[in-house]
N, C-alpha and C. Protein backbone atom coordinates (compact mmCIF):
# COMPACT_ATOMS: atom_id res chain seq x y z
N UNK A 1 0.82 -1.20 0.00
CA UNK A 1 0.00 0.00 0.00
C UNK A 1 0.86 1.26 0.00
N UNK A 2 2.35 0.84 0.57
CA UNK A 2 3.00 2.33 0.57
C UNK A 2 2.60 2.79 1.68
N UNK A 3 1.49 3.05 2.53
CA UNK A 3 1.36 4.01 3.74
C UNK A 3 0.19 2.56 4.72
N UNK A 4 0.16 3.14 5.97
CA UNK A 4 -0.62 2.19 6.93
C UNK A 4 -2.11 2.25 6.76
N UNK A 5 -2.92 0.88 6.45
CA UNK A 5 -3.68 1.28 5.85
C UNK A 5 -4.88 1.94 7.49
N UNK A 6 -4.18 2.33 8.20
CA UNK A 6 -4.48 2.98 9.16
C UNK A 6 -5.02 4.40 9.14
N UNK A 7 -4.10 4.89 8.27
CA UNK A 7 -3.48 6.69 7.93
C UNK A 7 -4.76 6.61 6.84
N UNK A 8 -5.26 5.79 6.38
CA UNK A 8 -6.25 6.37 5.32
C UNK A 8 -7.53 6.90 5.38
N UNK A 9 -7.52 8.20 4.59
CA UNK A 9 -8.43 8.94 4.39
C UNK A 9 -9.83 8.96 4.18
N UNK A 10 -11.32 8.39 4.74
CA UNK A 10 -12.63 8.06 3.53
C UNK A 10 -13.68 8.53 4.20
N UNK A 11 -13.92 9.68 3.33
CA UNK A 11 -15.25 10.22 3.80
C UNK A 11 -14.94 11.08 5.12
N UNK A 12 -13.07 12.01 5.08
CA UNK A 12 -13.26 12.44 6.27
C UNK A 12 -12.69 12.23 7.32
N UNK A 13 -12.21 10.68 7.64
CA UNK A 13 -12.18 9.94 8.49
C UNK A 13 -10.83 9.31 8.36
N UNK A 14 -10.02 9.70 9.06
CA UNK A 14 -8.70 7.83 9.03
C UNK A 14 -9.49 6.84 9.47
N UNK A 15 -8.80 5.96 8.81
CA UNK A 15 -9.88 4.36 8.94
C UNK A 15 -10.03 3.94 10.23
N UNK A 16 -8.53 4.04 10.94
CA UNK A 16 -8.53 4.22 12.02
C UNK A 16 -9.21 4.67 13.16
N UNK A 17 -9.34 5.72 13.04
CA UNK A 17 -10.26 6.18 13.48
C UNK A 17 -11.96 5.76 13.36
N UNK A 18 -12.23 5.18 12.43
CA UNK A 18 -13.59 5.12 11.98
C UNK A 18 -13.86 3.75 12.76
N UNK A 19 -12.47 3.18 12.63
CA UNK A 19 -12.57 1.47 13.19
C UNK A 19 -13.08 2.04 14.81
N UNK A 20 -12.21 2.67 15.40
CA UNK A 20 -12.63 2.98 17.13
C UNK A 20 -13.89 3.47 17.21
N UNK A 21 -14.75 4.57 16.18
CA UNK A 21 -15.63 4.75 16.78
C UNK A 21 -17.02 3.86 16.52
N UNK A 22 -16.72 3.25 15.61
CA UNK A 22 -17.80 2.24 15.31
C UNK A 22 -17.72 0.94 16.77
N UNK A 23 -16.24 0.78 17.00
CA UNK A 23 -16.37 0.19 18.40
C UNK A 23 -16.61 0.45 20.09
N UNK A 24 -16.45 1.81 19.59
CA UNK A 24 -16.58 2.32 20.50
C UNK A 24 -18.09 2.90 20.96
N UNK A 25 -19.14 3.07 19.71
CA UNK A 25 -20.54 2.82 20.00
C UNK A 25 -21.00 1.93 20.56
N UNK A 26 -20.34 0.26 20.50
CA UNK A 26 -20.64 -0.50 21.17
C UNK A 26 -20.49 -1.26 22.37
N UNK A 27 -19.13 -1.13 22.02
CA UNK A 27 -18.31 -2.03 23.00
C UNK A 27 -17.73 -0.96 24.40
N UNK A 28 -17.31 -2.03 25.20
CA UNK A 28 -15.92 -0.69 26.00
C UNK A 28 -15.68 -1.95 27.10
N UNK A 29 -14.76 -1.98 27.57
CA UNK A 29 -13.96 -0.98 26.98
C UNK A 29 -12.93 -1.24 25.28
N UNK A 30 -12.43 -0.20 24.96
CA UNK A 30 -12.39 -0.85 23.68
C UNK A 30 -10.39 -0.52 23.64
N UNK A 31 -9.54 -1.54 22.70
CA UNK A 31 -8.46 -1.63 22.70
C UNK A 31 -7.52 -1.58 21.59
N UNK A 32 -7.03 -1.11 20.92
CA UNK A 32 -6.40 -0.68 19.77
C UNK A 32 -5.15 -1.44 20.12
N UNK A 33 -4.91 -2.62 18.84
CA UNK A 33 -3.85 -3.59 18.55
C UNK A 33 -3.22 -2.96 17.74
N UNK A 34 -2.04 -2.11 17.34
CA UNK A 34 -1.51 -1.42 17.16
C UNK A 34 -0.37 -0.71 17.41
N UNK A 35 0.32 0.52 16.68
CA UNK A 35 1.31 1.26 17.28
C UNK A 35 0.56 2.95 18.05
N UNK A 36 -0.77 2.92 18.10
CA UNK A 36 -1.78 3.82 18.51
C UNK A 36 -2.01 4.97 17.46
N UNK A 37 -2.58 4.55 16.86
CA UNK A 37 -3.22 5.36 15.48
C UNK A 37 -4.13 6.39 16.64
N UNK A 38 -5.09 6.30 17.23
CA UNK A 38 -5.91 6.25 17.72
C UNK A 38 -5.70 7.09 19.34
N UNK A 39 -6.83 7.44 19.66
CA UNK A 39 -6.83 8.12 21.45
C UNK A 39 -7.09 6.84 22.11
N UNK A 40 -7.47 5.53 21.88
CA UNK A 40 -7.78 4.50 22.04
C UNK A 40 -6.48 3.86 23.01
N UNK A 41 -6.64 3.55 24.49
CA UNK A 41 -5.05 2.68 24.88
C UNK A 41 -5.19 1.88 23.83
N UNK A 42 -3.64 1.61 23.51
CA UNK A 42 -2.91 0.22 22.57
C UNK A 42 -2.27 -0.25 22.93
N UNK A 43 -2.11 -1.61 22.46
CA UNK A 43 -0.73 -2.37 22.77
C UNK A 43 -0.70 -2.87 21.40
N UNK A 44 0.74 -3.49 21.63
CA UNK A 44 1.44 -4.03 19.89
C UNK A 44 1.29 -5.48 20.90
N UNK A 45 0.82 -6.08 19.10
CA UNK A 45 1.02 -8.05 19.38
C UNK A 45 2.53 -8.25 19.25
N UNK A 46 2.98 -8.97 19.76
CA UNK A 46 4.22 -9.82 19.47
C UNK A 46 4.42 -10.87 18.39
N UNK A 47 4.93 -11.45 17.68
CA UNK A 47 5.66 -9.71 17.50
C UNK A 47 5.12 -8.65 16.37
N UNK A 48 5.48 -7.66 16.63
CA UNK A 48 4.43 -6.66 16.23
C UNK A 48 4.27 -6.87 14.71
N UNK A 49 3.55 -6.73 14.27
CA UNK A 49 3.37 -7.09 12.79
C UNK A 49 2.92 -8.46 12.45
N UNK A 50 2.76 -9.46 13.81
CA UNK A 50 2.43 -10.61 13.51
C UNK A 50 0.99 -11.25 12.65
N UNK A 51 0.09 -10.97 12.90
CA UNK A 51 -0.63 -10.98 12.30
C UNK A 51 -2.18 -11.37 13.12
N UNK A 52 -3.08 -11.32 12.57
CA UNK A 52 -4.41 -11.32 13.52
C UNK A 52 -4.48 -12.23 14.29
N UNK A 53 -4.02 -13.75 14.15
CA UNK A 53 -3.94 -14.25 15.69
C UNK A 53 -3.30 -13.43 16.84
N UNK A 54 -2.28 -13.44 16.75
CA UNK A 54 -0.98 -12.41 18.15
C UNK A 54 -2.01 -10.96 17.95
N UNK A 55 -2.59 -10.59 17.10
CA UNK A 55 -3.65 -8.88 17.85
C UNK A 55 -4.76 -9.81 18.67
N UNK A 56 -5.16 -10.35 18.25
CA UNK A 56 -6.41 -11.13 19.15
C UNK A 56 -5.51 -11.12 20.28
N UNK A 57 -4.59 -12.35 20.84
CA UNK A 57 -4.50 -12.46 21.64
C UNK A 57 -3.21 -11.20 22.60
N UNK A 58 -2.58 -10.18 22.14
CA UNK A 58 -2.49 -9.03 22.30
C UNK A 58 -3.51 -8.40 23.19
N UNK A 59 -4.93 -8.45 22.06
CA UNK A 59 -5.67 -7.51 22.62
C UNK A 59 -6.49 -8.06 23.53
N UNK A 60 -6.72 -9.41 24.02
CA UNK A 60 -7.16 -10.23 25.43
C UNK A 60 -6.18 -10.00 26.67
N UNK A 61 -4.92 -10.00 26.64
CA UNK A 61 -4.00 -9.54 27.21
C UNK A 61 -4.21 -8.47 28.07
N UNK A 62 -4.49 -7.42 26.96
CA UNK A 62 -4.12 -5.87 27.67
C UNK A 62 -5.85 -5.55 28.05
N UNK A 63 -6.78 -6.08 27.54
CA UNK A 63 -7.68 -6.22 27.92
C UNK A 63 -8.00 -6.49 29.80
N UNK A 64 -7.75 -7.84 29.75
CA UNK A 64 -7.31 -8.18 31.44
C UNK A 64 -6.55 -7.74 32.20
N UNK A 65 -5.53 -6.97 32.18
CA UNK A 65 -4.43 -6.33 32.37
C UNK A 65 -4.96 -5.06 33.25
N UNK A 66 -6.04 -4.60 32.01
CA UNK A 66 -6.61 -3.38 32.66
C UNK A 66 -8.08 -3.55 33.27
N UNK A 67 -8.31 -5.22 33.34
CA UNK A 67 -9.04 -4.95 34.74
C UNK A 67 -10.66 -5.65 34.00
N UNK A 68 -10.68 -5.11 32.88
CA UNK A 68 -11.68 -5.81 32.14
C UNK A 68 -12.18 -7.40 32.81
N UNK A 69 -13.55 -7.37 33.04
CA UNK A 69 -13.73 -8.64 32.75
C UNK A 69 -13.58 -9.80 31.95
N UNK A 70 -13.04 -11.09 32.13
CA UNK A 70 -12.83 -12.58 30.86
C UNK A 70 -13.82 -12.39 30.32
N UNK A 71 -14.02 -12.16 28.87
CA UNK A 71 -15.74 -12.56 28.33
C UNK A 71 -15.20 -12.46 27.09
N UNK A 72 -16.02 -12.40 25.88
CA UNK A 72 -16.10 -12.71 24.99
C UNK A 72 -15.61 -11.17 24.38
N UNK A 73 -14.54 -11.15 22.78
CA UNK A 73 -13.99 -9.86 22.59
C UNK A 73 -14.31 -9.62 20.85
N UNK A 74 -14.97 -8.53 20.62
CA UNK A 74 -15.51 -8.21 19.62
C UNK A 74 -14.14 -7.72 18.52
N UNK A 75 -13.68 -8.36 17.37
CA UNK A 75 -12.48 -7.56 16.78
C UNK A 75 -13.23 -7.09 15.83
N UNK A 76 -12.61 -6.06 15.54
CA UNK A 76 -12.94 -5.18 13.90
C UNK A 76 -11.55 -4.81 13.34
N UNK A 77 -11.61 -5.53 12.19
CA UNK A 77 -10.37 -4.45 11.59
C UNK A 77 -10.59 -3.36 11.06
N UNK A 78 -9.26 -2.74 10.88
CA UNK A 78 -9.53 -0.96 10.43
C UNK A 78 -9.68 -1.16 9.30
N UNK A 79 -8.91 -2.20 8.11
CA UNK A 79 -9.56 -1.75 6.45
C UNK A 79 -11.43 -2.70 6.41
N UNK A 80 -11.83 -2.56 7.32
CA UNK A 80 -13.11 -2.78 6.65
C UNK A 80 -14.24 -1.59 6.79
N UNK A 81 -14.47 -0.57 6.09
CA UNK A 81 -14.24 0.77 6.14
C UNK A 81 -15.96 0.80 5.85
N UNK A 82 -16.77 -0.36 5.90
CA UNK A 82 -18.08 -0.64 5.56
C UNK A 82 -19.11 -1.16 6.70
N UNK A 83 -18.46 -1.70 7.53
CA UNK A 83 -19.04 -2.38 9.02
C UNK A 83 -19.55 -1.15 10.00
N UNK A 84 -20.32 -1.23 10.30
CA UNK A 84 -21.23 0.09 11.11
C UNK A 84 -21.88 -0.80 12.19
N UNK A 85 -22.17 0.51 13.36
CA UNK A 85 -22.24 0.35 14.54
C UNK A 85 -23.41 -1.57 14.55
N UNK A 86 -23.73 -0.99 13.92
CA UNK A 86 -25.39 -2.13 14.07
C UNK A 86 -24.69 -3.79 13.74
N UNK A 87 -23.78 -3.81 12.75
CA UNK A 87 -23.47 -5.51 12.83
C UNK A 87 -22.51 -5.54 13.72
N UNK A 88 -21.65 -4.61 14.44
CA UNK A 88 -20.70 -5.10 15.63
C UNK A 88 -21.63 -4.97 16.76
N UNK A 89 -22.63 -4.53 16.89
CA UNK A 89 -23.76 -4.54 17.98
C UNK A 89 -24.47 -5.90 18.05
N UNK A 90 -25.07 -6.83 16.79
CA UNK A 90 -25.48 -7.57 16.70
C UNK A 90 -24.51 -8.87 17.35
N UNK A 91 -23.17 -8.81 16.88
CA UNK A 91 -22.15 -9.70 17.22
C UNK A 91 -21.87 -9.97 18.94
N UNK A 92 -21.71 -8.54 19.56
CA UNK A 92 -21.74 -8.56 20.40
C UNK A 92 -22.58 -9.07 21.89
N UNK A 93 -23.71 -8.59 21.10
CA UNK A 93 -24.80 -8.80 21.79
C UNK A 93 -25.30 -10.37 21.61
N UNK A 94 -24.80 -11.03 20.51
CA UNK A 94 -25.10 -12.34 20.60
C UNK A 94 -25.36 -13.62 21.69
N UNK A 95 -26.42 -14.14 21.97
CA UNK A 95 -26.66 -15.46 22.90
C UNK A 95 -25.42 -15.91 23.18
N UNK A 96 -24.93 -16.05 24.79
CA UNK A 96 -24.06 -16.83 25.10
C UNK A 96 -22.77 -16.25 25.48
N UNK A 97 -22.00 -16.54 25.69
CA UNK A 97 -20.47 -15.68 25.49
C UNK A 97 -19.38 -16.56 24.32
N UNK A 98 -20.29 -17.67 23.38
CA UNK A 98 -19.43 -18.12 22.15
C UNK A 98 -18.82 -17.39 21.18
N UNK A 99 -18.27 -17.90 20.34
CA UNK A 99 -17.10 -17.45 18.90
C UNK A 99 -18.58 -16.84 17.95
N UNK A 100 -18.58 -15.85 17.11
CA UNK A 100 -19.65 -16.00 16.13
C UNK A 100 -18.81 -15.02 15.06
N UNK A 101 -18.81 -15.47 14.16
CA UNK A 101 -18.43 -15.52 12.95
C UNK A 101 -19.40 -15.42 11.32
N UNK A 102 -19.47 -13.79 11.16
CA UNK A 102 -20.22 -13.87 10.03
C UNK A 102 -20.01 -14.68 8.91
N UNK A 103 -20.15 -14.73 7.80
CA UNK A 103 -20.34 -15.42 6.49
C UNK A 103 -21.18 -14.40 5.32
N UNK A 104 -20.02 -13.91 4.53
CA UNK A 104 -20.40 -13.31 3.19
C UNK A 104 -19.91 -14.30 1.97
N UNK A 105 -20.93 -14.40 1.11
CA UNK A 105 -20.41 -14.93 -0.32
C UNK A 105 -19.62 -16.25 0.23
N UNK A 106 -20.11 -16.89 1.42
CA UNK A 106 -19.78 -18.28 1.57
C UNK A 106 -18.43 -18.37 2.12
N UNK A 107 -17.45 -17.03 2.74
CA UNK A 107 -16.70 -16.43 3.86
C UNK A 107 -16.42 -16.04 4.86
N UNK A 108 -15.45 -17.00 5.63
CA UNK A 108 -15.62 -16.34 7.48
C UNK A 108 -15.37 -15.06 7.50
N UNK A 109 -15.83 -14.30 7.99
CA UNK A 109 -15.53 -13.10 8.23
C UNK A 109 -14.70 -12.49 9.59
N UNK A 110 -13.91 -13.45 9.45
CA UNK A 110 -13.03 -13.37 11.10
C UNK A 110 -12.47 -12.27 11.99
N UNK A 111 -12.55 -10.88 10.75
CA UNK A 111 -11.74 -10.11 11.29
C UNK A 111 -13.02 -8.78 11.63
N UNK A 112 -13.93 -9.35 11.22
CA UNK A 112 -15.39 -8.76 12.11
C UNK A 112 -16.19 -9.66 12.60
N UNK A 113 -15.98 -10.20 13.96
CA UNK A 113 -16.27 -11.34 14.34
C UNK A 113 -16.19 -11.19 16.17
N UNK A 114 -16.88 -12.34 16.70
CA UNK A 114 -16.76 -12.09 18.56
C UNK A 114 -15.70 -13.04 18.53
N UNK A 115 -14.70 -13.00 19.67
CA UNK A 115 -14.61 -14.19 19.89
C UNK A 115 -14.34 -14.56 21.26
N UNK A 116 -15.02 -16.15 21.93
CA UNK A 116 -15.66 -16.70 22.54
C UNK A 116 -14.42 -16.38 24.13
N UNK A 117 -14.95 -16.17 25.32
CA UNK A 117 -14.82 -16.78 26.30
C UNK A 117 -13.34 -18.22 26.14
N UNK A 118 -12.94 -17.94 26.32
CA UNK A 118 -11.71 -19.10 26.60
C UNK A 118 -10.78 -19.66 25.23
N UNK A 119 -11.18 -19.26 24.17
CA UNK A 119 -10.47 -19.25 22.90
C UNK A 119 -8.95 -18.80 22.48
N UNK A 120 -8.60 -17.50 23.90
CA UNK A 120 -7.36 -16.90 23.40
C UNK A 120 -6.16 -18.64 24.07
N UNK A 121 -6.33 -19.10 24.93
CA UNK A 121 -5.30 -20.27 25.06
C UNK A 121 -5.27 -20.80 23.84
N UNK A 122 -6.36 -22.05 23.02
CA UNK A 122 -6.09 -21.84 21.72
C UNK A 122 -6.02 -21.05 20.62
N UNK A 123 -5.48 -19.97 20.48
CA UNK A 123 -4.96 -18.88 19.91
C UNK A 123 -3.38 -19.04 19.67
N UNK A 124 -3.24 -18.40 21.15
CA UNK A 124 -2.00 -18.70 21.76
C UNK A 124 -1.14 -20.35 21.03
N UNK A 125 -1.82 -21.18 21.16
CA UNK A 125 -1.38 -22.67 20.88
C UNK A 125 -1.20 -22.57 19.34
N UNK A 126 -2.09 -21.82 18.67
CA UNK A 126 -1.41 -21.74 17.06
C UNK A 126 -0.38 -20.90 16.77
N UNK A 127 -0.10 -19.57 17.83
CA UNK A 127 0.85 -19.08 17.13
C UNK A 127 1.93 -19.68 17.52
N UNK A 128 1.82 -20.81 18.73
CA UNK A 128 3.59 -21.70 18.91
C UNK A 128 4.09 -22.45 17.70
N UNK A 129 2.62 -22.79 17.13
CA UNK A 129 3.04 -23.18 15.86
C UNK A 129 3.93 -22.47 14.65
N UNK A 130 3.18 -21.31 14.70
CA UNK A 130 3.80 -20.61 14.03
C UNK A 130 2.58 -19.63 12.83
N UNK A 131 1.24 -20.32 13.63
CA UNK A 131 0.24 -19.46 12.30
C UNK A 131 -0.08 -18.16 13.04
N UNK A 132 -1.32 -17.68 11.51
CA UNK A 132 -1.08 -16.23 12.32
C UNK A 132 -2.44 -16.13 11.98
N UNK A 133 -3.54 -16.89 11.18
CA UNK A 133 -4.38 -16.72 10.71
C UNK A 133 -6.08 -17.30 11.85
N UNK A 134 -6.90 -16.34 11.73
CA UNK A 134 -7.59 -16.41 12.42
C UNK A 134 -8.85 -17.28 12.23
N UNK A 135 -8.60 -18.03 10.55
CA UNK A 135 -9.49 -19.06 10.29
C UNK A 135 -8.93 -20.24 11.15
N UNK A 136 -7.28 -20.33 11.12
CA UNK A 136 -6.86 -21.60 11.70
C UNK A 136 -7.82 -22.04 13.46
N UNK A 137 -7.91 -20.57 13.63
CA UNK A 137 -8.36 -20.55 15.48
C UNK A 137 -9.96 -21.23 14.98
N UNK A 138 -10.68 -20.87 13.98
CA UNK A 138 -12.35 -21.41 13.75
C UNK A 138 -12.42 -22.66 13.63
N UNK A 139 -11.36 -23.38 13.24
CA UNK A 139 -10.89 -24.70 12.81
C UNK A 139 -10.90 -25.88 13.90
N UNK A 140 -10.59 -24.71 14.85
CA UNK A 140 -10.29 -25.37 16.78
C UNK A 140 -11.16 -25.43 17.48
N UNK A 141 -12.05 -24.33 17.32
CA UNK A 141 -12.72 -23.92 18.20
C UNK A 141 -14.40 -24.01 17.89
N UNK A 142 -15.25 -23.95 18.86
CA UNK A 142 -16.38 -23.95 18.46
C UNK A 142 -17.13 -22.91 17.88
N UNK A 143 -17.93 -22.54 17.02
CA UNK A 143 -18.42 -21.07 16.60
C UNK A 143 -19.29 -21.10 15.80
N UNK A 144 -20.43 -20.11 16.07
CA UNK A 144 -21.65 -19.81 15.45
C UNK A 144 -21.65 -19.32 14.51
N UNK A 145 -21.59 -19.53 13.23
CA UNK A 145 -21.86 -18.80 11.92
C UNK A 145 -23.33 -17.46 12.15
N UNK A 146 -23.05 -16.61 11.33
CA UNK A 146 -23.98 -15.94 11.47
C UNK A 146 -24.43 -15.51 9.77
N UNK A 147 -25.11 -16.08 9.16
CA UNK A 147 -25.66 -15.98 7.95
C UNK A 147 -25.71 -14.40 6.93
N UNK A 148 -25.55 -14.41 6.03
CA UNK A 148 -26.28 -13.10 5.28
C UNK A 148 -27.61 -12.77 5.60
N UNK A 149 -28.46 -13.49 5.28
CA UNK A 149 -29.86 -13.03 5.50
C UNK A 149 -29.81 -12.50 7.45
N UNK A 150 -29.20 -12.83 7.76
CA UNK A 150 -29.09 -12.30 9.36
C UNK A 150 -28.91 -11.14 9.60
N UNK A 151 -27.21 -10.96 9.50
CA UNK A 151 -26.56 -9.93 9.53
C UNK A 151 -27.03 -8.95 8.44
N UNK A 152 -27.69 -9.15 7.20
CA UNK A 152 -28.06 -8.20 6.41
C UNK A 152 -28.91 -7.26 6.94
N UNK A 153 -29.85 -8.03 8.19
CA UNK A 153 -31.52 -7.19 8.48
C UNK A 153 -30.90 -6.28 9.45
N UNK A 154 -29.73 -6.24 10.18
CA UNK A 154 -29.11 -5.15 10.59
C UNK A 154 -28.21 -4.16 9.91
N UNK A 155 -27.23 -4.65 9.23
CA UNK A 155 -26.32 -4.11 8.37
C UNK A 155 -26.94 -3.24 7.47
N UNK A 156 -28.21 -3.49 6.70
CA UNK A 156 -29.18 -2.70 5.81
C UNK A 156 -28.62 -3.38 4.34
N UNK A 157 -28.92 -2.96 3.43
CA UNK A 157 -28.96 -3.52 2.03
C UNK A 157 -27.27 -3.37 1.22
N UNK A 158 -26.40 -2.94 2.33
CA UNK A 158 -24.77 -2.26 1.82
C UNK A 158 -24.29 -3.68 1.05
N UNK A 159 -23.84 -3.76 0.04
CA UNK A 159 -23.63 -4.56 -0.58
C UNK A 159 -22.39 -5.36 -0.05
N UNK A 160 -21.79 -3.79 0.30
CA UNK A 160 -20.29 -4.06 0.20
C UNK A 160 -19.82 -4.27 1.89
N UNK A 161 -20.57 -4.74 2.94
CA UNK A 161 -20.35 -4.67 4.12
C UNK A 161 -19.19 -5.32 4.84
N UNK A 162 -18.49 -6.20 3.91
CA UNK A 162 -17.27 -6.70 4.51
C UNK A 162 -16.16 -6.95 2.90
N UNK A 163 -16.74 -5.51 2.78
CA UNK A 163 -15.47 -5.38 1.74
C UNK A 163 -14.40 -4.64 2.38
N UNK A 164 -13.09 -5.02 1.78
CA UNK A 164 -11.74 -4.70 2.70
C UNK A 164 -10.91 -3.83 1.94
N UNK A 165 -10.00 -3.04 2.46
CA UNK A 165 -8.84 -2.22 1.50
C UNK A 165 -7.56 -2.68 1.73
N UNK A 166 -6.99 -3.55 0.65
CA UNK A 166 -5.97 -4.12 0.81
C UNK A 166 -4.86 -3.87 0.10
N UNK A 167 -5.52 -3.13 -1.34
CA UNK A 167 -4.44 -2.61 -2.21
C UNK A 167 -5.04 -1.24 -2.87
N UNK A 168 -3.79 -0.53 -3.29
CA UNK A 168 -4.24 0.68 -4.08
C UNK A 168 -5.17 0.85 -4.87
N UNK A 169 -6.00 -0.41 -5.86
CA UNK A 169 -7.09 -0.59 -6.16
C UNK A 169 -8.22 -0.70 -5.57
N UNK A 170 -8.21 -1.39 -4.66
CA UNK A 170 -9.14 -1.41 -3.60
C UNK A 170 -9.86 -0.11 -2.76
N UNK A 171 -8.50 0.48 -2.53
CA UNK A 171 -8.42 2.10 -2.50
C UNK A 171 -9.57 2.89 -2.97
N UNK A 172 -8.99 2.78 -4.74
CA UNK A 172 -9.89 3.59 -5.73
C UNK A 172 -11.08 2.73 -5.62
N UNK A 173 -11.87 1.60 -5.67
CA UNK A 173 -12.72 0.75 -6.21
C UNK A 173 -13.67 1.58 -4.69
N UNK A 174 -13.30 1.21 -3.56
CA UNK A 174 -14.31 0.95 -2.37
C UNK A 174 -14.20 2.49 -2.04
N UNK A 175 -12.89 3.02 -1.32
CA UNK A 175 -13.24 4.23 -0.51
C UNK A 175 -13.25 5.55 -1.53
N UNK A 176 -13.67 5.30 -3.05
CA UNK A 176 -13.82 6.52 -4.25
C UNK A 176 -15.36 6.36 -3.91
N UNK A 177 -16.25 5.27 -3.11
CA UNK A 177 -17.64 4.94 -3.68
C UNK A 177 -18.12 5.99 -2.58
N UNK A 178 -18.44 6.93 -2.45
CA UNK A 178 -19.01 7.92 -1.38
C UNK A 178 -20.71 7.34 -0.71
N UNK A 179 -21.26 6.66 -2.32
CA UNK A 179 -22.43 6.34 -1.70
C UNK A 179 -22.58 4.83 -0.84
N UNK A 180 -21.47 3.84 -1.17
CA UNK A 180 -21.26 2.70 -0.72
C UNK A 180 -22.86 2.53 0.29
């Protein structure tokens, strides 16, 4: 990308920023995995740059650390620049304190997703392995899919609700769409 896709600009907003306050409508307390883009406390995963397993379990860490209750932890990433207050509300608020895991176009959606009460030990156990990926943890663990037709009746008709910015195209394609 050339710059963090943190620092980016849409509609106004660093993504960054847009990521905290959409979590921050819901959740709290809320924790920025990171080098602190954000007014948000952060901590960096180990090692930093590792990848969304080590922020998950990073951000369970500093979570408890500061006192938070063990329960179940809502992630959002910052390039998904389409997720609004209402499907991280829905996630959250979900039956139980389990894993739940949307599904677009027949896709976990892991990196807008809860995850469960007691999951970060196996977390932890994949990255000794050496993964970093947060499907490997769905693989382990138990977890509720949460359908399109579900998540849509909150989300509203956005087509593009777990579309991501991953490259300079992506860039132009998603955050040029003002009306998204």
């Amino acid at each position: 990308m050339g710059a963090p896709k943190a620092e980016i600009t849409w509609r106004g907003e660093r993504l960054a920023d847009r990521a905290a306050r959409v979590l921050t409508a819901v959740c709290d307390p809320v924790i920025e995995v990171g080098p602190g883009y954000t007014a948000l406390p952060a901590t960096v995963e180990e090692p930093p740059g590792g990848g969304p397993l080590a922020a998950l379990v990073a951000g369970h860490h500093e979570l408890v650390r500061s006192g938070a209750p063990d329960g179940p932890i809502v992630v959002l990433a910052v390039d998904l620049p389409f997720v609004g207050p209402e499907l991280v509300r829905l996630l959250a608020d979900w039956p139980g304190d389990g894993t739940v895991v949307p599904t677009a176009d027949g896709h976990l959606q892991v990196l807008c997703a809860r995850y469960g009460t007691g999951v970060v030990g196996a977390a932890a156990g994949l990255l000794a392995e050496g993964r970093r990926s947060l499907v490997g943890l769905i693989d382990r663990v138990p977890a509720e899919m949460v359908g399109e037709t579900r998540w849509r009746a909150v989300a509203g008709a956005n087509a593009h609700s777990f579309a991501d910015v991953d490259t300079p195209d992506d860039v132009a394609r998603w955050l040029a769409d003002v009306d998204g």
